[in-house]
PDB file of N, CA and C in Angstrom:
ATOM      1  N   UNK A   1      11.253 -86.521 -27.866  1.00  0.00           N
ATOM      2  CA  UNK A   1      10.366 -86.489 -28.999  1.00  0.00           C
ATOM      3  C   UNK A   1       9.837 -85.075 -29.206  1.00  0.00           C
ATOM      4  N   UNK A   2       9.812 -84.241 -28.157  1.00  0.00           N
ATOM      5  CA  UNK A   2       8.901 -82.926 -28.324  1.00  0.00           C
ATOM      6  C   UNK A   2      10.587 -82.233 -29.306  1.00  0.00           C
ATOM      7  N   UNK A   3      11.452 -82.283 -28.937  1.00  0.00           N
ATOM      8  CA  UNK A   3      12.586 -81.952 -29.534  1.00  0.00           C
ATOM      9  C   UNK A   3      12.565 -82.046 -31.118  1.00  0.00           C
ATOM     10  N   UNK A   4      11.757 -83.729 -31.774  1.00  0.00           N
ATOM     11  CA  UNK A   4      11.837 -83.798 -32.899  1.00  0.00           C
ATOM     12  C   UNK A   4      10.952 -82.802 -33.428  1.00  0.00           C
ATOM     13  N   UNK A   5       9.844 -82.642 -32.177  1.00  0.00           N
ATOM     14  CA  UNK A   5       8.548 -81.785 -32.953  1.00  0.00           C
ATOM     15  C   UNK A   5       9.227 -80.582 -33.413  1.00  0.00           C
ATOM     16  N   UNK A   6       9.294 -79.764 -31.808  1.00  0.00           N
ATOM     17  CA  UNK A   6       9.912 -78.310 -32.631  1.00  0.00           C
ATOM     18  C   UNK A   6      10.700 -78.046 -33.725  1.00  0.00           C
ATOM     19  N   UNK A   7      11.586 -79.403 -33.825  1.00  0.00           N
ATOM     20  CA  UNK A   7      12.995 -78.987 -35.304  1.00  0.00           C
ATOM     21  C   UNK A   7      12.162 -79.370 -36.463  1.00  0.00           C
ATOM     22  N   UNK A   8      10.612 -80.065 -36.487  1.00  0.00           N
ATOM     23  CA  UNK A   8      10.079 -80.406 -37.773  1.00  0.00           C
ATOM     24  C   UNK A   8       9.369 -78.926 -38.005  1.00  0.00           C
ATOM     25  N   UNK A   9       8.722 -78.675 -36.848  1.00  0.00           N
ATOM     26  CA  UNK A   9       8.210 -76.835 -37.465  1.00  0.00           C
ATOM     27  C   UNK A   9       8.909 -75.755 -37.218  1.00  0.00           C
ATOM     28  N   UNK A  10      10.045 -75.885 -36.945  1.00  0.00           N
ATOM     29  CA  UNK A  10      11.325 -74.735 -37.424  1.00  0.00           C
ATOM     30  C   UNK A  10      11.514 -75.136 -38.356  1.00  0.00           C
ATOM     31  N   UNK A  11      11.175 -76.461 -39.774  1.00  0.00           N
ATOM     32  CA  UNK A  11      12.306 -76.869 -40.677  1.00  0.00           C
ATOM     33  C   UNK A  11      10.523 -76.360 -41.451  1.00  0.00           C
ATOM     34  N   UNK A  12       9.504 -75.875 -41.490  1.00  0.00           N
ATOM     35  CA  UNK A  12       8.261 -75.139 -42.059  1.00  0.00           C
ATOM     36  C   UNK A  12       7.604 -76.957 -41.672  1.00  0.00           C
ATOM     37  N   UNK A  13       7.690 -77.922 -41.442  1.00  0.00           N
ATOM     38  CA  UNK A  13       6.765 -78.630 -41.820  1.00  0.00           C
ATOM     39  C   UNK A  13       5.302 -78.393 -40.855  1.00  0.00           C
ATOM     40  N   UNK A  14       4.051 -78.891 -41.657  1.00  0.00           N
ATOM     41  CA  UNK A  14       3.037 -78.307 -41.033  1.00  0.00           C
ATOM     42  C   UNK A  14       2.646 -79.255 -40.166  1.00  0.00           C
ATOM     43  N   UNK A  15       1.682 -79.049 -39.245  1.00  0.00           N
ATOM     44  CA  UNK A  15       1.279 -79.670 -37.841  1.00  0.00           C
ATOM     45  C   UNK A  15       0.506 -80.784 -38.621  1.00  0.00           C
ATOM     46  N   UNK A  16       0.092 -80.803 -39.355  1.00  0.00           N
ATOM     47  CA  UNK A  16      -0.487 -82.373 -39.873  1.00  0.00           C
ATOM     48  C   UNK A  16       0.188 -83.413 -40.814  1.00  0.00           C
ATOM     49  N   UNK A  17       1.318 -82.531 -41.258  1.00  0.00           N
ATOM     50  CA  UNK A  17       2.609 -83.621 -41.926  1.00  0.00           C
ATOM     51  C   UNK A  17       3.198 -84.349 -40.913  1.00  0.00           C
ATOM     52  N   UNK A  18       3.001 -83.094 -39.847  1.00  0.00           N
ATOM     53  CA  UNK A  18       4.046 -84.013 -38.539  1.00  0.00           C
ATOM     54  C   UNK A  18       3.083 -85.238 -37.808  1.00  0.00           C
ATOM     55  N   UNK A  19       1.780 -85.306 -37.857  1.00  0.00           N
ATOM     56  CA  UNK A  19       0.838 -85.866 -36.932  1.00  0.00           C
ATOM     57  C   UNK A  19       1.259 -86.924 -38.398  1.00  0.00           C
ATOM     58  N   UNK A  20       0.793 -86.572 -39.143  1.00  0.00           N
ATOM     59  CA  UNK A  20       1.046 -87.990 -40.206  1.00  0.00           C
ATOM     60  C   UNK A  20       2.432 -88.546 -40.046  1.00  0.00           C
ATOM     61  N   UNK A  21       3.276 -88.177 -40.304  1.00  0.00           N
ATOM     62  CA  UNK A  21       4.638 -89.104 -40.107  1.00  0.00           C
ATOM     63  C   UNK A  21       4.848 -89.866 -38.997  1.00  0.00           C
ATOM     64  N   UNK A  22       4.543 -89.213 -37.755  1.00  0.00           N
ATOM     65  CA  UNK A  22       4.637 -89.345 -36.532  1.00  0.00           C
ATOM     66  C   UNK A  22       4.508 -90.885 -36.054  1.00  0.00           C
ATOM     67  N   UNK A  23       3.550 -92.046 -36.735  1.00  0.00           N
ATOM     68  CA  UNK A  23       3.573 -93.245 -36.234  1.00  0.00           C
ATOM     69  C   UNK A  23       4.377 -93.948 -37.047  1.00  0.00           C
ATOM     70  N   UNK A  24       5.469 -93.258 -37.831  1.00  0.00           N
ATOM     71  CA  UNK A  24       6.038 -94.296 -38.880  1.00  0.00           C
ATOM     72  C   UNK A  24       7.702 -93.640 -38.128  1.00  0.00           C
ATOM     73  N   UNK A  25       7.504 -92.334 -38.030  1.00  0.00           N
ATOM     74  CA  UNK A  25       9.267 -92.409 -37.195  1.00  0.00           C
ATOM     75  C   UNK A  25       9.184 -92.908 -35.764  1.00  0.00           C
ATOM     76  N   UNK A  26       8.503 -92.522 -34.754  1.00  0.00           N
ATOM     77  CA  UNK A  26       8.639 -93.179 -33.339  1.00  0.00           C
ATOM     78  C   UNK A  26       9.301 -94.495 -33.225  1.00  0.00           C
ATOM     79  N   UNK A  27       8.351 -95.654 -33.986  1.00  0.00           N
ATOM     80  CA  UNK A  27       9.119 -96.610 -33.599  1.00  0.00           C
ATOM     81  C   UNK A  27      10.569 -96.619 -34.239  1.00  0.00           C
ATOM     82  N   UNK A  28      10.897 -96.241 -35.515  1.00  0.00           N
ATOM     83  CA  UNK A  28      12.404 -95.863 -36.247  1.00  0.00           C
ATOM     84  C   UNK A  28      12.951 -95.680 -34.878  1.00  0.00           C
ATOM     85  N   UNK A  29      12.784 -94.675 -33.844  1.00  0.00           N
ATOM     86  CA  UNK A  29      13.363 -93.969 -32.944  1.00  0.00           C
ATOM     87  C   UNK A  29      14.029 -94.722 -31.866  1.00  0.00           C
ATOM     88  N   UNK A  30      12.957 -95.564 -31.698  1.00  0.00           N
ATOM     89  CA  UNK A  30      12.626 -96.611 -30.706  1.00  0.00           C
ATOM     90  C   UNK A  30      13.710 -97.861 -30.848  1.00  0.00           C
ATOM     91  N   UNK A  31      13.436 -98.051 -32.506  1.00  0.00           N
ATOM     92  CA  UNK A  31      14.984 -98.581 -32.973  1.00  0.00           C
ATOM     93  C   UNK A  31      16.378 -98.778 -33.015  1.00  0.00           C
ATOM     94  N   UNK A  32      16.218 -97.662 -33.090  1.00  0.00           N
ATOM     95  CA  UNK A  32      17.803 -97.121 -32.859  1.00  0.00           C
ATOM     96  C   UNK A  32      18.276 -96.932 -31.608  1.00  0.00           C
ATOM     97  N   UNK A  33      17.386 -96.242 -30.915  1.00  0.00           N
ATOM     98  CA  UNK A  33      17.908 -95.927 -29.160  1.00  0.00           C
ATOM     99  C   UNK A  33      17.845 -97.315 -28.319  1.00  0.00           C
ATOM    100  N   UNK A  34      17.279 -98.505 -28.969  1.00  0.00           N
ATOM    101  CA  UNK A  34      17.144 -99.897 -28.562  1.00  0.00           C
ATOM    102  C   UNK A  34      18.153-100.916 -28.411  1.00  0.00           C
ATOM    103  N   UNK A  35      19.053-100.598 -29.134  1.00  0.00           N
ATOM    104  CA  UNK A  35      19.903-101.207 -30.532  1.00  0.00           C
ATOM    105  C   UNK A  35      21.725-101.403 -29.396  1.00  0.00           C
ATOM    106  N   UNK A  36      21.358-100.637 -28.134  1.00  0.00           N
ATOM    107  CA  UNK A  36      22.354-100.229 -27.409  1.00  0.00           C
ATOM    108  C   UNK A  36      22.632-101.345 -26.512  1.00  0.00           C
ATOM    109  N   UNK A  37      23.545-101.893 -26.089  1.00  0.00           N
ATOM    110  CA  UNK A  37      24.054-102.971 -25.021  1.00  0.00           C
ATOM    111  C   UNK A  37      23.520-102.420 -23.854  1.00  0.00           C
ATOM    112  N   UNK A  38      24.988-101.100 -23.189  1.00  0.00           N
ATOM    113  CA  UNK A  38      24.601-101.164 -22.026  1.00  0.00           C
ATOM    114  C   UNK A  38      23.199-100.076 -21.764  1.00  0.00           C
ATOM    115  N   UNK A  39      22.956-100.186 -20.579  1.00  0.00           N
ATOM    116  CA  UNK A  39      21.891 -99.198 -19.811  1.00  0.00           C
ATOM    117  C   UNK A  39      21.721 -97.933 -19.703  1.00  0.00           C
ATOM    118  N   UNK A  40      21.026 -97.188 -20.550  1.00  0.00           N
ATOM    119  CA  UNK A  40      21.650 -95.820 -20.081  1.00  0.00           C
ATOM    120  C   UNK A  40      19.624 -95.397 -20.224  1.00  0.00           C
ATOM    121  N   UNK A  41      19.788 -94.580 -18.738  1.00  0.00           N
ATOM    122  CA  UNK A  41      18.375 -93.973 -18.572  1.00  0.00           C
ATOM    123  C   UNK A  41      18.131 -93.510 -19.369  1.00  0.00           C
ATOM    124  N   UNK A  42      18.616 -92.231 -19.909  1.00  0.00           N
ATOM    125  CA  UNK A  42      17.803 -91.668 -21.553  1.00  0.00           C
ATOM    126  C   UNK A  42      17.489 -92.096 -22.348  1.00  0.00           C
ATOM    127  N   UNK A  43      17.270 -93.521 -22.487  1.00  0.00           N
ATOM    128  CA  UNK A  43      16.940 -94.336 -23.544  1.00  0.00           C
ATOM    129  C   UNK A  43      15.674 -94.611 -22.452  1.00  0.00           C
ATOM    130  N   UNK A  44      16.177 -95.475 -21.582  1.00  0.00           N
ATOM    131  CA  UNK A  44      14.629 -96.205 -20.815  1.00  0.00           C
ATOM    132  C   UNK A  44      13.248 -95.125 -20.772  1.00  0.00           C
ATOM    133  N   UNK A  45      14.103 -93.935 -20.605  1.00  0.00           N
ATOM    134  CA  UNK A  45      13.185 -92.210 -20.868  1.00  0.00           C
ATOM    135  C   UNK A  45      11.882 -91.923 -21.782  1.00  0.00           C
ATOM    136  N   UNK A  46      12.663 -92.199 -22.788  1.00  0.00           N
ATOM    137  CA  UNK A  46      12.439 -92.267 -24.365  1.00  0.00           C
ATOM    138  C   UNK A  46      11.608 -92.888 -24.241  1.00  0.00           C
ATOM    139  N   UNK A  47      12.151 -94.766 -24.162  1.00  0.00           N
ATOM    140  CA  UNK A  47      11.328 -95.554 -24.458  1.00  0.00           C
ATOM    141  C   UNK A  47       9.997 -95.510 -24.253  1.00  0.00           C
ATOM    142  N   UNK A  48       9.712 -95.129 -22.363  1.00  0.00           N
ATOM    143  CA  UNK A  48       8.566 -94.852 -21.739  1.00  0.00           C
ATOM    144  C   UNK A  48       7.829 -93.447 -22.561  1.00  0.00           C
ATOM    145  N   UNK A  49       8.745 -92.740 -22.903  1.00  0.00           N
ATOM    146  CA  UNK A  49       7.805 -91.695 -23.823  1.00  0.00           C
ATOM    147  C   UNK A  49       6.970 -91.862 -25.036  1.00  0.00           C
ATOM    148  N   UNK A  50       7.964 -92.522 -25.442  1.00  0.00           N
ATOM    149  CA  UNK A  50       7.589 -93.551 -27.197  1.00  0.00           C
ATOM    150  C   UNK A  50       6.081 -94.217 -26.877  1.00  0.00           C
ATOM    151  N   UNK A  51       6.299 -94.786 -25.810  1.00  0.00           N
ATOM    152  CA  UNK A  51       5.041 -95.943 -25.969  1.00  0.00           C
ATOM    153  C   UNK A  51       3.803 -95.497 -24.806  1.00  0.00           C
ATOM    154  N   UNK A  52       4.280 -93.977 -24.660  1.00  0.00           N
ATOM    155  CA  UNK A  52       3.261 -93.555 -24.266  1.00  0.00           C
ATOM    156  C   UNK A  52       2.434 -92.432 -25.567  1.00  0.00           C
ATOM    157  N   UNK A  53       3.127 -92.510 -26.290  1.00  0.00           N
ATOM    158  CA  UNK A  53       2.518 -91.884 -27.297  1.00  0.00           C
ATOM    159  C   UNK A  53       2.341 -92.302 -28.201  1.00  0.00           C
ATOM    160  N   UNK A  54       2.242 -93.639 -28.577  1.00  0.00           N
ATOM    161  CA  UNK A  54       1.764 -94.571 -29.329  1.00  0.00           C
ATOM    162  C   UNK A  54       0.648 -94.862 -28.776  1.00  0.00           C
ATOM    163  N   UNK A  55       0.883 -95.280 -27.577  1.00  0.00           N
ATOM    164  CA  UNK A  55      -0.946 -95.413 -26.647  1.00  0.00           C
ATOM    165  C   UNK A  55      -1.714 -94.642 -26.593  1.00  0.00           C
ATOM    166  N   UNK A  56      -1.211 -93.236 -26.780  1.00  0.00           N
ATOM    167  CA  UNK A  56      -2.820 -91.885 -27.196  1.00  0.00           C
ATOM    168  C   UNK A  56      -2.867 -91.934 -28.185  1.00  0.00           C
ATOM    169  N   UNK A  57      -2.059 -92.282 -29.756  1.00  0.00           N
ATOM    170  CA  UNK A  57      -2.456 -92.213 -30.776  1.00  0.00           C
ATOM    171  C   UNK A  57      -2.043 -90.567 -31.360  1.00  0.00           C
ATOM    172  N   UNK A  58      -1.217 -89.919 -30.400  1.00  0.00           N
ATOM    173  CA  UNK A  58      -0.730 -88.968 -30.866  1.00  0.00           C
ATOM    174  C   UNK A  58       0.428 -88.814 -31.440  1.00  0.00           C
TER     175      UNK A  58
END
């Protein structure tokens, strides 16, 4: 996720477009990397990242 951050303010968007979008793509994210049969840690990664940053509200 910090990955999406930096490519949203290399692409000019500003630090409060990104704080605003931010609870409407995560779960999108969460979606897609979900969506997978088998097991693969970089997802379980994610996941635990996702819903730790849904829980600060950041």
């Amino acid at each position: 996720m910090g990955e999406m951050k930096v490519e949203a303010l290399e692409a000019k968007f500003k630090d409060f477009e990104i704080k605003e979008e931010w609870p409407r793509i995560a779960p999108l994210v969460l979606a897609v990397v979900s969506d997978r049969t088998e097991f693969d840690i970089a997802t379980h990664e994610l996941k635990g990242l996702l819903a730790e940053e849904l829980e600060d509200g950041d």
